[in-house]
N, C-alpha and C. Protein backbone atom coordinates (compact mmCIF):
# COMPACT_ATOMS: atom_id res chain seq x y z
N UNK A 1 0.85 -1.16 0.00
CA UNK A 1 0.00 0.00 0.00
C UNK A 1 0.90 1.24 0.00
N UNK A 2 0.33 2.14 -0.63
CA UNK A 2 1.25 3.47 -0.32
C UNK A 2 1.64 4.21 0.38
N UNK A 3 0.40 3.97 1.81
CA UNK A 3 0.87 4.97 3.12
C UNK A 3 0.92 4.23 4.31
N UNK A 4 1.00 2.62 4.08
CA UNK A 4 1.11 1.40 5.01
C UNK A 4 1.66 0.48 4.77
N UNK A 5 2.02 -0.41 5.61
CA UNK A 5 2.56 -1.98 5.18
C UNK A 5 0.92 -2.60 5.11
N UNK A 6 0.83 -3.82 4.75
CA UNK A 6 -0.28 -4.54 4.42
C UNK A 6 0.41 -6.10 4.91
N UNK A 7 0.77 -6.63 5.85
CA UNK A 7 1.38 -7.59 6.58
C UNK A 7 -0.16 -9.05 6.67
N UNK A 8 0.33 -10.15 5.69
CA UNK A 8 -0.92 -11.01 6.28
C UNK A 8 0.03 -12.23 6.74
N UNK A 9 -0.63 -12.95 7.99
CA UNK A 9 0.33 -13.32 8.69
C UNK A 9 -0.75 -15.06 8.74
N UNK A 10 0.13 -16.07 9.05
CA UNK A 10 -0.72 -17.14 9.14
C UNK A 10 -0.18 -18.14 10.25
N UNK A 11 -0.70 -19.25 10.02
CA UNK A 11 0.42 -20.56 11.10
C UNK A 11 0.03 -20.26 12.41
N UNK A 12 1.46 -20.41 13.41
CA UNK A 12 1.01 -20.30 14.82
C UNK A 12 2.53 -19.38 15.60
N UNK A 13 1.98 -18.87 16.31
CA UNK A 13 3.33 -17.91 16.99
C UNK A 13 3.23 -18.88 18.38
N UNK A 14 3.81 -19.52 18.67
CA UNK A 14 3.99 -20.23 20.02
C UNK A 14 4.91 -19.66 21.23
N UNK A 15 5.43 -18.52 20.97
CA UNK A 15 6.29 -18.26 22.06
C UNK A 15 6.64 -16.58 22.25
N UNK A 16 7.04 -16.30 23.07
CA UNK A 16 7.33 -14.97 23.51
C UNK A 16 8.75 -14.44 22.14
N UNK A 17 9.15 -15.49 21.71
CA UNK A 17 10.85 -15.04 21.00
C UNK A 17 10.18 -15.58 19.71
N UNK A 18 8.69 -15.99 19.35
CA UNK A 18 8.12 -15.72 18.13
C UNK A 18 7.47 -14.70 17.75
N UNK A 19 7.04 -14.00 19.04
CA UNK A 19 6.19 -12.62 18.91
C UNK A 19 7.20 -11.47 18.91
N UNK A 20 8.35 -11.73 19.20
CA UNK A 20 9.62 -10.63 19.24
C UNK A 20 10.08 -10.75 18.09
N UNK A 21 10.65 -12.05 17.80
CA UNK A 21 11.00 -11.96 15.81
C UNK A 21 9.69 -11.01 15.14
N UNK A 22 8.72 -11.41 15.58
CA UNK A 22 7.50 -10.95 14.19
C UNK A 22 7.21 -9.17 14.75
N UNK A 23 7.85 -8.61 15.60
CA UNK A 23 8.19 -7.28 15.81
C UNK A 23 8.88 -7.30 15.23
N UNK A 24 10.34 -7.83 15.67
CA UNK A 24 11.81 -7.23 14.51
C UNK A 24 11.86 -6.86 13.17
N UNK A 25 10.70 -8.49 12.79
CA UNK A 25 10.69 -8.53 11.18
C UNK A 25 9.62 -6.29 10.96
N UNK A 26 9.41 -7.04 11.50
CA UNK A 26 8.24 -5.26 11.19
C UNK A 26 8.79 -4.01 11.51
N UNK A 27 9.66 -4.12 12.51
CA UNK A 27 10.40 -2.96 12.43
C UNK A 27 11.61 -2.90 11.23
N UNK A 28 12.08 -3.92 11.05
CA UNK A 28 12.84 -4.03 9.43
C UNK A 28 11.99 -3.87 8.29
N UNK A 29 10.87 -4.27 8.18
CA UNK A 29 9.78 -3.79 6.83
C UNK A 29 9.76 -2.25 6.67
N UNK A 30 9.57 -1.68 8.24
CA UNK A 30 9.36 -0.36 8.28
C UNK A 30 10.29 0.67 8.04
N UNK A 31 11.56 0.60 8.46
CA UNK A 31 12.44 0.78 7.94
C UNK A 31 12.99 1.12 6.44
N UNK A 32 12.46 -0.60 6.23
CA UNK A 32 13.12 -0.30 4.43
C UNK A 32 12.22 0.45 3.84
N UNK A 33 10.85 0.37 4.10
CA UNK A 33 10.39 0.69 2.85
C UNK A 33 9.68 2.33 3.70
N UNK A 34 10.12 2.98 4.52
CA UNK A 34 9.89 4.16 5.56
C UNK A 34 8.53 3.84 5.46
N UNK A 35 7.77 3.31 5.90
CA UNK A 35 6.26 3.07 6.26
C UNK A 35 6.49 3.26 7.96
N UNK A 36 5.42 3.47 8.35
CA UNK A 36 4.97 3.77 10.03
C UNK A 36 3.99 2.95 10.29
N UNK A 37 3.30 2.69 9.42
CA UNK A 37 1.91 2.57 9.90
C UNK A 37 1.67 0.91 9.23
N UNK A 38 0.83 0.26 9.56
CA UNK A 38 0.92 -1.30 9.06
C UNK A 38 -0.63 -1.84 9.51
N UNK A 39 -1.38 -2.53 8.58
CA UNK A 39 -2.30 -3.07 9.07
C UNK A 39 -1.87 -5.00 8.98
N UNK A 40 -2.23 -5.54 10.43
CA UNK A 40 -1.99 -6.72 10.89
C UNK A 40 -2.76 -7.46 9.87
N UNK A 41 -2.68 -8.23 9.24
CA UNK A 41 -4.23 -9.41 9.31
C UNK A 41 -3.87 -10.57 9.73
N UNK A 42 -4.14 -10.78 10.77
CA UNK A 42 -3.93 -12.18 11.40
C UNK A 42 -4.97 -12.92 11.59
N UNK A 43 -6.25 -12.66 11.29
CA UNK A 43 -7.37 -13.56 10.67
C UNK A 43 -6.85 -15.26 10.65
N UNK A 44 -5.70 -15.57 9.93
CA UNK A 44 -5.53 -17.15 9.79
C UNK A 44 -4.27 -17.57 10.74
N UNK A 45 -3.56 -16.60 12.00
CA UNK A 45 -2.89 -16.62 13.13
C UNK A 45 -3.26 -17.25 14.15
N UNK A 46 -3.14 -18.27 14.86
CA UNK A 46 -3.40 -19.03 15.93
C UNK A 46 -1.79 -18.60 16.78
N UNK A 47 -2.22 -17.88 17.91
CA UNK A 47 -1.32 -17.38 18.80
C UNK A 47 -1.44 -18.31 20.27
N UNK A 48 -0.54 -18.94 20.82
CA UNK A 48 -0.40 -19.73 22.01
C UNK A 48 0.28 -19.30 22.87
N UNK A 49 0.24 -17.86 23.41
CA UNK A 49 0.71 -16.51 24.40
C UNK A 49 -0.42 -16.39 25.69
N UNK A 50 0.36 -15.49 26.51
CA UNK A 50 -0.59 -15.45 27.04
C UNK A 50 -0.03 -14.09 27.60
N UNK A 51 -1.13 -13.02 28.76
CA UNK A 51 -0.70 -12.14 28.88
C UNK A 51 0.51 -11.52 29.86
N UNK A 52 1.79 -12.92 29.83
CA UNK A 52 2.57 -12.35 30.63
C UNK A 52 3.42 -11.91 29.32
N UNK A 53 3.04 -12.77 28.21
CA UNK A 53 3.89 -12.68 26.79
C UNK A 53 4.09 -11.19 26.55
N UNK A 54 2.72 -10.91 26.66
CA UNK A 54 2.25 -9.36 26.40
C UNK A 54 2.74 -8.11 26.79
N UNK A 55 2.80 -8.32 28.21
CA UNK A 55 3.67 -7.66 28.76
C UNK A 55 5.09 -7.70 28.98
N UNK A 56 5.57 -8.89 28.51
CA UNK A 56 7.20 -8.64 27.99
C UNK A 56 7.27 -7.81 26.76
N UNK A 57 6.93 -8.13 25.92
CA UNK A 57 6.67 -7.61 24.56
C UNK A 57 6.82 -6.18 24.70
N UNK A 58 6.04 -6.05 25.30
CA UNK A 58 5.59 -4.15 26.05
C UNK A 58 6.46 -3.72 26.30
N UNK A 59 7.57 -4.17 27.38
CA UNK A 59 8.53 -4.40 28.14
C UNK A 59 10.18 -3.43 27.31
N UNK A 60 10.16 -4.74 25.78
CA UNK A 60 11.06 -4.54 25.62
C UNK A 60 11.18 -3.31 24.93
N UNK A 61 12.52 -3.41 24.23
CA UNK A 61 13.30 -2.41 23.66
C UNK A 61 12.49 -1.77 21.81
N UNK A 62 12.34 -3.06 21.63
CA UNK A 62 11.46 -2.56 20.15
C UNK A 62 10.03 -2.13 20.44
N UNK A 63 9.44 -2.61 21.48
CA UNK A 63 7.91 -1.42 21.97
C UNK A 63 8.00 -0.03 21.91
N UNK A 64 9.98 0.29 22.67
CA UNK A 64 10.00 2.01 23.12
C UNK A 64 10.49 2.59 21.72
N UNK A 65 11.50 1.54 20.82
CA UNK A 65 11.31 2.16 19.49
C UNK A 65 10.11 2.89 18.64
N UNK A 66 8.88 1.45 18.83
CA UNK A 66 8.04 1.94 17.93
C UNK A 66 7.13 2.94 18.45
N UNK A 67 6.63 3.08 19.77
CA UNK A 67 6.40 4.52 20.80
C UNK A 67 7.39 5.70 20.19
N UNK A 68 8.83 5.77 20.01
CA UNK A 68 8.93 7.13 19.34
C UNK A 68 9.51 7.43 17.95
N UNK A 69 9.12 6.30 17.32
CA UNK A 69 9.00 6.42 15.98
C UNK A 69 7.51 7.19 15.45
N UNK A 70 6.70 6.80 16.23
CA UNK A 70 5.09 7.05 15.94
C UNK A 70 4.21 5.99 15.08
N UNK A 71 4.87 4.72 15.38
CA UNK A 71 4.76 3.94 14.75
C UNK A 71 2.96 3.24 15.09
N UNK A 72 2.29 3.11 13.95
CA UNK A 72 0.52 2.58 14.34
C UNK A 72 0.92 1.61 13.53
N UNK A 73 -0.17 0.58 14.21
CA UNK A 73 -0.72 -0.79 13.87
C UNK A 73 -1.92 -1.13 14.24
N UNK A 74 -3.01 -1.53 12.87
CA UNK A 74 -3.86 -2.31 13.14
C UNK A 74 -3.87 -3.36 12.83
N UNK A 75 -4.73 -4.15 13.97
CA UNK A 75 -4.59 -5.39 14.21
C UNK A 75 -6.07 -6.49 13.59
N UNK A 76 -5.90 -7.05 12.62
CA UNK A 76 -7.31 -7.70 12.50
C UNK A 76 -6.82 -9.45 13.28
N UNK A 77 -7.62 -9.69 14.28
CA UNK A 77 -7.64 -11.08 14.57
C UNK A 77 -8.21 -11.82 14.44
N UNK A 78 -8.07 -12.88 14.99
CA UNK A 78 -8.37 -14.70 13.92
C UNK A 78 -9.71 -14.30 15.56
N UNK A 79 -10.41 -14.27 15.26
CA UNK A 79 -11.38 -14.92 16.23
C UNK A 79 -11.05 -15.33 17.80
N UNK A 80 -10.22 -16.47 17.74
CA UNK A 80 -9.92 -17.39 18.82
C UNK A 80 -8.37 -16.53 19.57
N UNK A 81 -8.33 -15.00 18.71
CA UNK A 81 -6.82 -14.29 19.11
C UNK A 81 -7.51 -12.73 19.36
N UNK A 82 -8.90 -12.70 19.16
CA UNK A 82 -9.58 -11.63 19.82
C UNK A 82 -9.18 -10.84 21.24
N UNK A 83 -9.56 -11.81 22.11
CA UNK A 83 -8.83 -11.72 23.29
C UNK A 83 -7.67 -11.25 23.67
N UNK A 84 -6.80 -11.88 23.25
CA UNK A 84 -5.00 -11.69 23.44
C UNK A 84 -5.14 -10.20 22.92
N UNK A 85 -5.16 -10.26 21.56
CA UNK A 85 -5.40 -8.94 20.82
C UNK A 85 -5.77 -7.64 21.54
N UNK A 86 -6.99 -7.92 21.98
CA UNK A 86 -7.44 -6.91 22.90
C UNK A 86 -6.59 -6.31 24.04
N UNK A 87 -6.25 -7.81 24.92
CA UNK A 87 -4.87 -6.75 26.19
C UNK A 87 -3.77 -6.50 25.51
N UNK A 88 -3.49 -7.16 24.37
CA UNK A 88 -2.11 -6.44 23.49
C UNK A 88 -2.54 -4.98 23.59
N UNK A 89 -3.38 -4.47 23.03
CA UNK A 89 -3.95 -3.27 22.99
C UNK A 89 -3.97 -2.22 24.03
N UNK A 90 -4.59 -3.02 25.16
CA UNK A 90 -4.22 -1.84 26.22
C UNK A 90 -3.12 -1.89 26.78
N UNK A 91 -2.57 -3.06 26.96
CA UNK A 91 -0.95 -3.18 27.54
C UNK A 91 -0.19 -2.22 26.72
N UNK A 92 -0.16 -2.04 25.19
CA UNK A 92 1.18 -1.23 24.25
C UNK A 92 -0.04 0.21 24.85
N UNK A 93 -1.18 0.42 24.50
CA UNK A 93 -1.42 1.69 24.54
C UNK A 93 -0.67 2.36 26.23
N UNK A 94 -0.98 2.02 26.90
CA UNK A 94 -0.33 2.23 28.47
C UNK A 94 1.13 2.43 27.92
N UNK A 95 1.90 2.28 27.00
CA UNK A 95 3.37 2.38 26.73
C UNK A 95 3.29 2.99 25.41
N UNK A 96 2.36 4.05 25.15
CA UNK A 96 2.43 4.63 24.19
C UNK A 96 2.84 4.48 22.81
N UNK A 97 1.93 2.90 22.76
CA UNK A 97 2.58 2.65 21.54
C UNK A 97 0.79 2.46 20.47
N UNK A 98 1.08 2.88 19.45
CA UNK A 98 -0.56 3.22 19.13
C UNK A 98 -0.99 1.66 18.19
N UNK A 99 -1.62 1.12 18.84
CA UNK A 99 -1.96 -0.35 18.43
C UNK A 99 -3.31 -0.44 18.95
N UNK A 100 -4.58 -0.70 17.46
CA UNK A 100 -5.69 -0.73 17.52
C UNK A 100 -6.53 -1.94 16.98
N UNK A 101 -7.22 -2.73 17.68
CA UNK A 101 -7.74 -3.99 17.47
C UNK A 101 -9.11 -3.71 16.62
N UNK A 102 -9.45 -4.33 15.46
CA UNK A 102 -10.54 -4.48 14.73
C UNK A 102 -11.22 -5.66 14.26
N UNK A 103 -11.99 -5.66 13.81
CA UNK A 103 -13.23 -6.70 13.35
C UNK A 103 -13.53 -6.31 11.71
N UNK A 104 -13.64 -4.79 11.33
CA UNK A 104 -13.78 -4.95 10.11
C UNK A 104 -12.49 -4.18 9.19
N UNK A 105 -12.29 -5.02 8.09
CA UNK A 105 -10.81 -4.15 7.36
C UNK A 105 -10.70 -2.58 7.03
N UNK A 106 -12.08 -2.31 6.63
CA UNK A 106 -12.42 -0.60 6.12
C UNK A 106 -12.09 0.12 7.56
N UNK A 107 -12.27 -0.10 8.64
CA UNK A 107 -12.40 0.77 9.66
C UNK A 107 -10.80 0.64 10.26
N UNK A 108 -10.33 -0.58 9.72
CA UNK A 108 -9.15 -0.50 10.56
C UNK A 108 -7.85 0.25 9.24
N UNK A 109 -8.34 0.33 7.66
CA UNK A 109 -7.67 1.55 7.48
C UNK A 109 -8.41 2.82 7.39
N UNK A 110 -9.29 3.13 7.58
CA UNK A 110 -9.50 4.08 7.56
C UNK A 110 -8.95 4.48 8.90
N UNK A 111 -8.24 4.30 9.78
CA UNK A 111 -8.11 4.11 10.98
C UNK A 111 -6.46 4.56 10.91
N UNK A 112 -5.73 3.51 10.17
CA UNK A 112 -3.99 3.95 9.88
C UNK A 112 -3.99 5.14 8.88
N UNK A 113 -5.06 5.73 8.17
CA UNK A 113 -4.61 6.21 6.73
C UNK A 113 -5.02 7.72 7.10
N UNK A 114 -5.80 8.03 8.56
CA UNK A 114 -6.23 9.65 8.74
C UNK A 114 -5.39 9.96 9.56
């Protein structure tokens, strides 16, 4: 996309140092191609975390990057990653990092793109 990454993601993230690679990888997408802003689709993502994951994640060093980069992400989830999704959400927002959970695709760019 022209003023976003468009990231569709599938399989299963099983671990805290799978959810940190799949930051890294995104902060390297963002990078190369100077995008900020990225919509998730993890629709076909089965995540096996839980919310201490979350709050490491939060924790680390690539959260406070993307907090002052100004870096946004929306997040579309698989159903059964609703949940997780959701305290991802308030856990990064509490760390100023702007990450917004959705249900439908139009709202979640119209959402990265204003």
């Amino acid at each position: 996309m022209e003023t976003y990454l468009k990231i569709s993601v599938s399989g299963t993230m099983e671990s805290m140092e799978d959810m940190a690679d799949f930051a890294e990888l995104l902060d390297r997408l963002s990078e190369e191609y100077g995008l900020y802003r990225a919509l998730l689709d993890e629709t076909r993502l089965r995540k096996h975390l839980d919310v201490l994951d979350a709050y490491r994640l939060a924790e680390a060093d690539i959260s406070t990057r993307a907090a002052a980069k100004g870096v946004r992400m929306a997040c579309l989830p698989s159903p059964q990653g609703a949940e997780f999704a959701r305290n991802m959400e308030t856990i990064l927002h509490n760390r100023s990092v702007s990450y917004r959970v959705f249900s439908d695709p139009d709202e979640a760019v119209a959402w990265l793109t204003r």
